[in-house]
N, C-alpha and C. Protein backbone atom coordinates (compact mmCIF):
# COMPACT_ATOMS: atom_id res chain seq x y z
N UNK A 1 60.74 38.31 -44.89
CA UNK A 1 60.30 39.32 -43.96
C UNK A 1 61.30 39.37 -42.81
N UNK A 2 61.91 40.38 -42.21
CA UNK A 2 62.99 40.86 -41.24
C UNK A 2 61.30 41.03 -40.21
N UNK A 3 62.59 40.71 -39.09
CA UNK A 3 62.02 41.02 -37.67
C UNK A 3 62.89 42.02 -37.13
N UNK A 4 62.76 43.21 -36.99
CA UNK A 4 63.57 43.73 -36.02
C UNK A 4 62.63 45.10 -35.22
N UNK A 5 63.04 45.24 -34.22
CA UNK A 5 62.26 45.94 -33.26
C UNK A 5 63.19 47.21 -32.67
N UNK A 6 62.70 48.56 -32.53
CA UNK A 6 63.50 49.19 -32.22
C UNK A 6 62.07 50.24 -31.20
N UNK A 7 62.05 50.18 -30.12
CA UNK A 7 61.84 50.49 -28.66
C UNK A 7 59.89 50.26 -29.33
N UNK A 8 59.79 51.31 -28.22
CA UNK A 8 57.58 50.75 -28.58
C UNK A 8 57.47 51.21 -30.43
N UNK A 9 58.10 52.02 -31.36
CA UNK A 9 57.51 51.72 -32.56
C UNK A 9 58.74 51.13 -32.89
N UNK A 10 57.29 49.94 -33.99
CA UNK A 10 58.22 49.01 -35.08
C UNK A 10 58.22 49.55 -36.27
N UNK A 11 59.12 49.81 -37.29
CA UNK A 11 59.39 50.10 -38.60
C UNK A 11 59.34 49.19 -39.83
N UNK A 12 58.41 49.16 -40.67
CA UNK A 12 58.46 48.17 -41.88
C UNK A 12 58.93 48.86 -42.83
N UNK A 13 59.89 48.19 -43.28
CA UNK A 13 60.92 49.46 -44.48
C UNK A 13 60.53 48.70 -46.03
N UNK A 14 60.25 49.84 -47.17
CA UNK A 14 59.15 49.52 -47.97
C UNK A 14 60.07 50.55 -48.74
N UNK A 15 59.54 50.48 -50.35
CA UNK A 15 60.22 50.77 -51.39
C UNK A 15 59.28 51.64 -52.24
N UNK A 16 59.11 52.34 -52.35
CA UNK A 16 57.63 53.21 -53.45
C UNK A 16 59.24 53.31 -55.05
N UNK A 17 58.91 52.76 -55.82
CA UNK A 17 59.61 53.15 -57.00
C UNK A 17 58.39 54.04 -58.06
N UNK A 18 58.98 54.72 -58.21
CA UNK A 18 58.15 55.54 -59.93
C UNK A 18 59.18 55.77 -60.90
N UNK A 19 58.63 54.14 -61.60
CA UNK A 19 59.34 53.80 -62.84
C UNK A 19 58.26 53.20 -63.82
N UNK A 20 58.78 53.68 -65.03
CA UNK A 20 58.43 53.30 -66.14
C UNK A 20 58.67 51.92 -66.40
N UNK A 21 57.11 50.81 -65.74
CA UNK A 21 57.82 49.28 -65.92
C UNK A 21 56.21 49.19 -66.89
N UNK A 22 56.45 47.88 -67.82
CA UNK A 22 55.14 47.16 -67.88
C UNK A 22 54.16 46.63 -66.98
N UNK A 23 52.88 46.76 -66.67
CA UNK A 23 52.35 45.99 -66.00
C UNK A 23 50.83 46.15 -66.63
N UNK A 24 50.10 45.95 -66.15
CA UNK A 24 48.47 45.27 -66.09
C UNK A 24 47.85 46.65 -65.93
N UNK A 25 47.76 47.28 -65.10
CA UNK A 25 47.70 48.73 -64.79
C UNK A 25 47.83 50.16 -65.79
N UNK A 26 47.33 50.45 -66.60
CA UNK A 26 47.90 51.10 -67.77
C UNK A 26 47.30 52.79 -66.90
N UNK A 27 48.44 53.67 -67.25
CA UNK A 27 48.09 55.04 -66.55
C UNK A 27 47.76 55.78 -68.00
N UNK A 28 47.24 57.06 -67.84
CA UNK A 28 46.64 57.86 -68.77
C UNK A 28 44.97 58.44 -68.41
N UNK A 29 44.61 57.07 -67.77
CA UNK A 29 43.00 57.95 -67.63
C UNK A 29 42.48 57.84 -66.20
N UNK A 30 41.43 57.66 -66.02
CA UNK A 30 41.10 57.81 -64.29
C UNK A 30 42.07 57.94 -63.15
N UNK A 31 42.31 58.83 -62.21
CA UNK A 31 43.53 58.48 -61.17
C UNK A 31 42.55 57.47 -60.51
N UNK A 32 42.91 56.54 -59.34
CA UNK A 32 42.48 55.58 -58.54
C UNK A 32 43.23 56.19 -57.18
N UNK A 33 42.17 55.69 -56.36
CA UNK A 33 42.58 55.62 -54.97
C UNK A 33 42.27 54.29 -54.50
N UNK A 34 44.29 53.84 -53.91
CA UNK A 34 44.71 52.64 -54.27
C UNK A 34 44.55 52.46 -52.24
N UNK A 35 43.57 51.67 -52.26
CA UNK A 35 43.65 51.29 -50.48
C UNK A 35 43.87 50.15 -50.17
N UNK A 36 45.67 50.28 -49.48
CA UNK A 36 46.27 49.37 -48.92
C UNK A 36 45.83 48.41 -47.60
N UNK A 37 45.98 47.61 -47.55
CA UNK A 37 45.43 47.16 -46.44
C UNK A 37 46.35 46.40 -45.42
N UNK A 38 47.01 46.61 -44.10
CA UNK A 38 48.03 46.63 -43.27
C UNK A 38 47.28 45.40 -42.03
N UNK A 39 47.66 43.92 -42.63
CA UNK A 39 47.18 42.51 -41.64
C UNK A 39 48.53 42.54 -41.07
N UNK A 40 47.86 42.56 -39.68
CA UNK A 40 48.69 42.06 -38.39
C UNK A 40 48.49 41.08 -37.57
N UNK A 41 49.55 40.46 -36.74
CA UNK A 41 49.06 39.20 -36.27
C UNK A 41 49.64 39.75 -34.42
N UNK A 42 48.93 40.40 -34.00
CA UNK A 42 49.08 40.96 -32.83
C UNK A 42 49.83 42.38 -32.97
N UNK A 43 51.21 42.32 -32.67
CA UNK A 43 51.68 43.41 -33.41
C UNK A 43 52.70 43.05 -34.24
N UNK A 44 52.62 41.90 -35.21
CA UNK A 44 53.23 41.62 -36.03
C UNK A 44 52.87 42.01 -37.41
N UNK A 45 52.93 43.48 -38.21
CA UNK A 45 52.23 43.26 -39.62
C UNK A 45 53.04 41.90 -40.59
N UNK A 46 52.04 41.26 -41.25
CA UNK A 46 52.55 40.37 -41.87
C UNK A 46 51.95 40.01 -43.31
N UNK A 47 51.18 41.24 -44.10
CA UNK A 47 50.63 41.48 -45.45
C UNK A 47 50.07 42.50 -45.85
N UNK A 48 50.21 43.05 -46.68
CA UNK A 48 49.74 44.29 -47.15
C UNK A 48 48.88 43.58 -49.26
N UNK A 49 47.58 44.25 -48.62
CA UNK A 49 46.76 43.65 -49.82
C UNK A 49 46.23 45.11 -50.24
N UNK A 50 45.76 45.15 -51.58
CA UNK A 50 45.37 45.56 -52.37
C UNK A 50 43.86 45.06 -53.10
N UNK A 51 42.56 45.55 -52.90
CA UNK A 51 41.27 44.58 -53.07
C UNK A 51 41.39 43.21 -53.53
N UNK A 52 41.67 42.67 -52.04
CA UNK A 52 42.10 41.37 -51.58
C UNK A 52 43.18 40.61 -52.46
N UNK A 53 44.17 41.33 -53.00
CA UNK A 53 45.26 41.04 -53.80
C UNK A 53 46.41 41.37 -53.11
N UNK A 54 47.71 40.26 -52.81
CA UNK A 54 48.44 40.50 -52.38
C UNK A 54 49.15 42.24 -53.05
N UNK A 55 49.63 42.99 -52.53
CA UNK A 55 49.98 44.01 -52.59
C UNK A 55 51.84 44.41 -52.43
N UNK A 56 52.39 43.42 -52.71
CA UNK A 56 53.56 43.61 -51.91
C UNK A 56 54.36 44.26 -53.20
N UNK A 57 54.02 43.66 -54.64
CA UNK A 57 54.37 44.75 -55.70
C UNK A 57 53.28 45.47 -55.93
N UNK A 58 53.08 46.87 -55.92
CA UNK A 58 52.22 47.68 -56.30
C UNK A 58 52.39 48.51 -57.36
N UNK A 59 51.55 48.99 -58.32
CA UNK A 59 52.27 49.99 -59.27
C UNK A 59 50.72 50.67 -59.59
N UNK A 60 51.48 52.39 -59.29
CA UNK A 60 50.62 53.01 -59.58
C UNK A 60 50.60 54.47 -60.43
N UNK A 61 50.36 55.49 -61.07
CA UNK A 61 50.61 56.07 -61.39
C UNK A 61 50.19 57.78 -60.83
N UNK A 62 51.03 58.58 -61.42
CA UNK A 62 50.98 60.11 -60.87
C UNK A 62 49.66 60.14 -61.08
N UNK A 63 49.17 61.15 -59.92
CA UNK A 63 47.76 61.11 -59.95
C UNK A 63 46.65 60.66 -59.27
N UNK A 64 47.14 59.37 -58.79
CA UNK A 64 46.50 58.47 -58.11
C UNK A 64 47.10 58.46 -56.38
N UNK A 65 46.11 58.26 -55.45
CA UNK A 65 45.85 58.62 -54.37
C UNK A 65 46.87 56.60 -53.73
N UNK A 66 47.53 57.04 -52.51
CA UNK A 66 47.31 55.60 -51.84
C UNK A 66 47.00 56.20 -50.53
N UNK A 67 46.22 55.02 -49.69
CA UNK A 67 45.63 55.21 -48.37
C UNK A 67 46.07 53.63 -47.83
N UNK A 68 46.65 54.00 -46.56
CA UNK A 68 47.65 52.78 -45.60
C UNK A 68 46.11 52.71 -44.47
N UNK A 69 45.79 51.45 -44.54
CA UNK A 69 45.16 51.33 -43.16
C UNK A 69 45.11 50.10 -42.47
N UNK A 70 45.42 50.12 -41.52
CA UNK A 70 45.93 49.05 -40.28
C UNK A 70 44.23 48.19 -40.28
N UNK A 71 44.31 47.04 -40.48
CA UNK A 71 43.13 45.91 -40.61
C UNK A 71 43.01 45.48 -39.07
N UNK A 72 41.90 45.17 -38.82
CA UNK A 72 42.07 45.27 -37.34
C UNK A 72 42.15 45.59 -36.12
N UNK A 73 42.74 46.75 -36.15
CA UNK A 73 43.99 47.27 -34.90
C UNK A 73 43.73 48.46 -34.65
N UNK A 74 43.38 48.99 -33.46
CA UNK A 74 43.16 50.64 -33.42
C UNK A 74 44.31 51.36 -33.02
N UNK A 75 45.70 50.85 -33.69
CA UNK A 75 46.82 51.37 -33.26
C UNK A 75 47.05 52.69 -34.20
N UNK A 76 47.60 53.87 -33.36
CA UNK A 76 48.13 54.63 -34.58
C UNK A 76 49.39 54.04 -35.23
N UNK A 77 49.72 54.97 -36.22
CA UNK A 77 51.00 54.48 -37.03
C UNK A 77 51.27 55.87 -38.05
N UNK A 78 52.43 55.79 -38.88
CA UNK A 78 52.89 56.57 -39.47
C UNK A 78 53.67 56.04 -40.70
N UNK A 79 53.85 57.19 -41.68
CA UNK A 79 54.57 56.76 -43.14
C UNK A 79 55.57 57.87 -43.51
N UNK A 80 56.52 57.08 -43.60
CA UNK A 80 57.46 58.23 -43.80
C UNK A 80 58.42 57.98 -44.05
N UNK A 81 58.70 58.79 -45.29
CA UNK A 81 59.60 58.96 -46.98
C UNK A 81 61.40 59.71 -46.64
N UNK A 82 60.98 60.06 -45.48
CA UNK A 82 62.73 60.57 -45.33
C UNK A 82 62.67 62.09 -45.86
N UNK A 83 63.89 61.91 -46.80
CA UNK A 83 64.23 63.36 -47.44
C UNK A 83 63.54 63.47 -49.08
N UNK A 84 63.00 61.97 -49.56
CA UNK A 84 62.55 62.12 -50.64
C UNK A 84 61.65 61.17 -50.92
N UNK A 85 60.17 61.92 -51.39
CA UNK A 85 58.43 61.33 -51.77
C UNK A 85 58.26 61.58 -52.91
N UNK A 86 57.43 60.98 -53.28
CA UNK A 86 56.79 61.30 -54.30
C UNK A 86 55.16 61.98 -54.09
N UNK A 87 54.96 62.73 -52.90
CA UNK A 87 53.92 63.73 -52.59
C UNK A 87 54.64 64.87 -51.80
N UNK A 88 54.14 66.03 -51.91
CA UNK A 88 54.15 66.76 -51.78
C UNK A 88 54.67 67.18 -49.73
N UNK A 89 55.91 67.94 -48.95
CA UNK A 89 55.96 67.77 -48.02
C UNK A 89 54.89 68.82 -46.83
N UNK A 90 54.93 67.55 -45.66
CA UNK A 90 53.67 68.98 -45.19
C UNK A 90 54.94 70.07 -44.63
N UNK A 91 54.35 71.13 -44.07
CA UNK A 91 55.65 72.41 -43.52
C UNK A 91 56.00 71.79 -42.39
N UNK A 92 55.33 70.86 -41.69
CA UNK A 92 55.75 70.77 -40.17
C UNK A 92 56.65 69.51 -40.14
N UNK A 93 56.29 68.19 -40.73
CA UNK A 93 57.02 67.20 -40.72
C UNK A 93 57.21 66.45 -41.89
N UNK A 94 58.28 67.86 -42.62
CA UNK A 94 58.55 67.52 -44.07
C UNK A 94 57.81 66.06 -44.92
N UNK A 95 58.46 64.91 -44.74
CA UNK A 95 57.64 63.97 -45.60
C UNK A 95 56.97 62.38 -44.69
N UNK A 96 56.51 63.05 -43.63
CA UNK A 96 56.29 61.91 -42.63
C UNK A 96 54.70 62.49 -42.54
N UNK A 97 54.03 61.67 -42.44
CA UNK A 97 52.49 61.47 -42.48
C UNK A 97 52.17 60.36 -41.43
N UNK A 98 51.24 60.71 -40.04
CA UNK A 98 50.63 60.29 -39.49
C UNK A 98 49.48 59.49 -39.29
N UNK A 99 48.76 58.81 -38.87
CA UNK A 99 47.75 58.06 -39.43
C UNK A 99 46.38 59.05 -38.54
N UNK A 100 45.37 59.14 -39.11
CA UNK A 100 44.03 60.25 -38.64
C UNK A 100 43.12 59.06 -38.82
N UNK A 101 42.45 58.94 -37.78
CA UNK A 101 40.85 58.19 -37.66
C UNK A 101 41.24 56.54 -38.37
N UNK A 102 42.49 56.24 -38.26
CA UNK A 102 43.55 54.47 -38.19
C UNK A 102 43.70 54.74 -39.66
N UNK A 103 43.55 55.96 -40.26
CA UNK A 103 44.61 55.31 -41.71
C UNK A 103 45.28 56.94 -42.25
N UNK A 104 46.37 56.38 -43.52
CA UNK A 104 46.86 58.14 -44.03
C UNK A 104 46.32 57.55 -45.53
N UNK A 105 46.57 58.87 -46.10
CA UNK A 105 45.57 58.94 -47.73
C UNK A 105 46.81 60.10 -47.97
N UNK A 106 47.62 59.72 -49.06
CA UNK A 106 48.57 60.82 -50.19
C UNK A 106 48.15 60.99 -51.56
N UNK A 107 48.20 62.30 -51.64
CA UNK A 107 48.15 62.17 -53.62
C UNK A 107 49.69 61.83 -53.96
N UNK A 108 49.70 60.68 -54.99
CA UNK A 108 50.69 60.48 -56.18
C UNK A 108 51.48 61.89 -56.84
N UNK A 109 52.41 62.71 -56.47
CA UNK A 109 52.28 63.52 -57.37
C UNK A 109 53.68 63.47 -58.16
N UNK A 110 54.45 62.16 -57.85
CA UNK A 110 55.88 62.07 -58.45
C UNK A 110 56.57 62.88 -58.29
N UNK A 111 57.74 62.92 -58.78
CA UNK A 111 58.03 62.20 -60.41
C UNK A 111 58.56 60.94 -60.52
N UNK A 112 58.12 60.61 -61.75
CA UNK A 112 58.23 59.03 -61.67
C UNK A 112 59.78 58.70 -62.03
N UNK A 113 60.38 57.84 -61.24
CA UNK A 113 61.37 57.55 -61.64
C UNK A 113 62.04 55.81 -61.16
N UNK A 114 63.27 55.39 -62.15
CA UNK A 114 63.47 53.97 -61.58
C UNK A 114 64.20 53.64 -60.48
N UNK A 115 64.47 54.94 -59.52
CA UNK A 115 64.69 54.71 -58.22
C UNK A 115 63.73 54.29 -57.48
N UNK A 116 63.48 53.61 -56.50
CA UNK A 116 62.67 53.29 -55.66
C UNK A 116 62.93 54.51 -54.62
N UNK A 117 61.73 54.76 -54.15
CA UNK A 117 61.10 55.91 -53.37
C UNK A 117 61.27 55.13 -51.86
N UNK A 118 62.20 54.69 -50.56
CA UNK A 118 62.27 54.40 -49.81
C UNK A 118 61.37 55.05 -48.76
N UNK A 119 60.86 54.17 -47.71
CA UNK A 119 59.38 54.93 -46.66
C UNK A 119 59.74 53.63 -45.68
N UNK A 120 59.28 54.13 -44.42
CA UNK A 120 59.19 53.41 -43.48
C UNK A 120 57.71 53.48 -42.85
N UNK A 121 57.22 52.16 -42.31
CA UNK A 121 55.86 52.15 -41.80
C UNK A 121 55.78 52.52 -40.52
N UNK A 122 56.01 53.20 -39.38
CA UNK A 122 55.76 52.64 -37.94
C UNK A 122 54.28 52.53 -37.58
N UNK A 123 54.17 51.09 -36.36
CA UNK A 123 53.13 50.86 -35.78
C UNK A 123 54.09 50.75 -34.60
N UNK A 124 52.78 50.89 -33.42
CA UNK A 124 53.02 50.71 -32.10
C UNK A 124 53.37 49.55 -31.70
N UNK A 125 54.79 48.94 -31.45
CA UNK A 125 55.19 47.85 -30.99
C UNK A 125 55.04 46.93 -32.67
N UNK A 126 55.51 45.26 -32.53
CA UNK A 126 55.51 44.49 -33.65
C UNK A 126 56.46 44.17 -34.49
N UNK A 127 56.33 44.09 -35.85
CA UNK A 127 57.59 43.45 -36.60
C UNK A 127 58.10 44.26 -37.37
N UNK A 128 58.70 43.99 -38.99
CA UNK A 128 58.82 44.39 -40.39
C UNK A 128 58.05 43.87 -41.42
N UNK A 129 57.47 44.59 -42.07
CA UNK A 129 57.13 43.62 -43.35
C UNK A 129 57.76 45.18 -44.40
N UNK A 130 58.15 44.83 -45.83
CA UNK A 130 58.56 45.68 -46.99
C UNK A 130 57.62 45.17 -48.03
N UNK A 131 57.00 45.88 -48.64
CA UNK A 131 56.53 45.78 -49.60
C UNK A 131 56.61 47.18 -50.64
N UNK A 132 56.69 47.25 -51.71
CA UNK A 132 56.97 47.77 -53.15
C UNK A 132 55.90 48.58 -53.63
N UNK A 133 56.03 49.85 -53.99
CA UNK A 133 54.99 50.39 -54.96
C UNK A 133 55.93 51.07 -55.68
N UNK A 134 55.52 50.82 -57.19
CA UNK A 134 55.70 51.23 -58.57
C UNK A 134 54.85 52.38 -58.82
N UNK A 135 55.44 53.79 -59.00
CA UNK A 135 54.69 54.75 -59.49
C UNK A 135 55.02 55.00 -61.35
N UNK A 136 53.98 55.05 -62.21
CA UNK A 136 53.89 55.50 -63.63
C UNK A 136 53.40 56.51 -63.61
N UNK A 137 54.24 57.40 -64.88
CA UNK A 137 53.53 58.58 -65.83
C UNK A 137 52.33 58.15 -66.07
């Protein structure tokens, strides 16, 4: 885990890949809405779980919803993919998503590929943590 701080928001730089890997997770039927869960230790995030499963590799498939929410903390925060997501951009702040009532919720809509999908977390003040999500067909 990197520490680095750049003025009142901190950035956790994180990887969304949608690739065709093996895992436990098999896509084809139900989408899921996958809710992340963002532990901080003041304003240090320092784990991101998945129903109480470390979360730091995630894999999920098109279709399926993820929702970021800060454990704890009534800080806002934000997620945001740059020039390229795998959801859809809003008109106003192409692929950056805000947090509403302490969390954000995206549909999956790909395409899946074995690039990793780069995103940055900001919270108000704190550290880095990166953690991984795997998107499948």
């Amino acid at each position: 885990m990197n520490k680095t701080r750049w003025g009142s928001i901190t950035t956790m730089v994180a990887g969304l890949m949608l690739a065709a890997t093996s895992s436990a997770y098999a896509c084809g039927g139900e989408s899921e809405l996958f809710k992340l869960k963002i532990s901080v230790n003041g304003d240090q995030p320092f784990e991101v779980t998945h129903k109480g499963q470390d979360a730091e590799d995630l894999t999920v498939c098109v279709g399926d919803k993820i929702e970021w929410k800060l454990v704890g903390q009534a800080k806002k925060f934000f997620v945001n993919f740059g020039d390229r997501a795998p959801f859809p951009p809003d008109p106003d702040s192409k692929r950056k998503k805000n947090s509403k009532n302490g969390k954000i919720t995206v549909p999956v809509t790909g395409p899946a590929s074995d690039d990793p999908y780069k995103y940055d977390i900001g919270i108000d003040g704190g550290g880095v943590w990166d953690p991984r999500i795997v998107v499948e067909d």
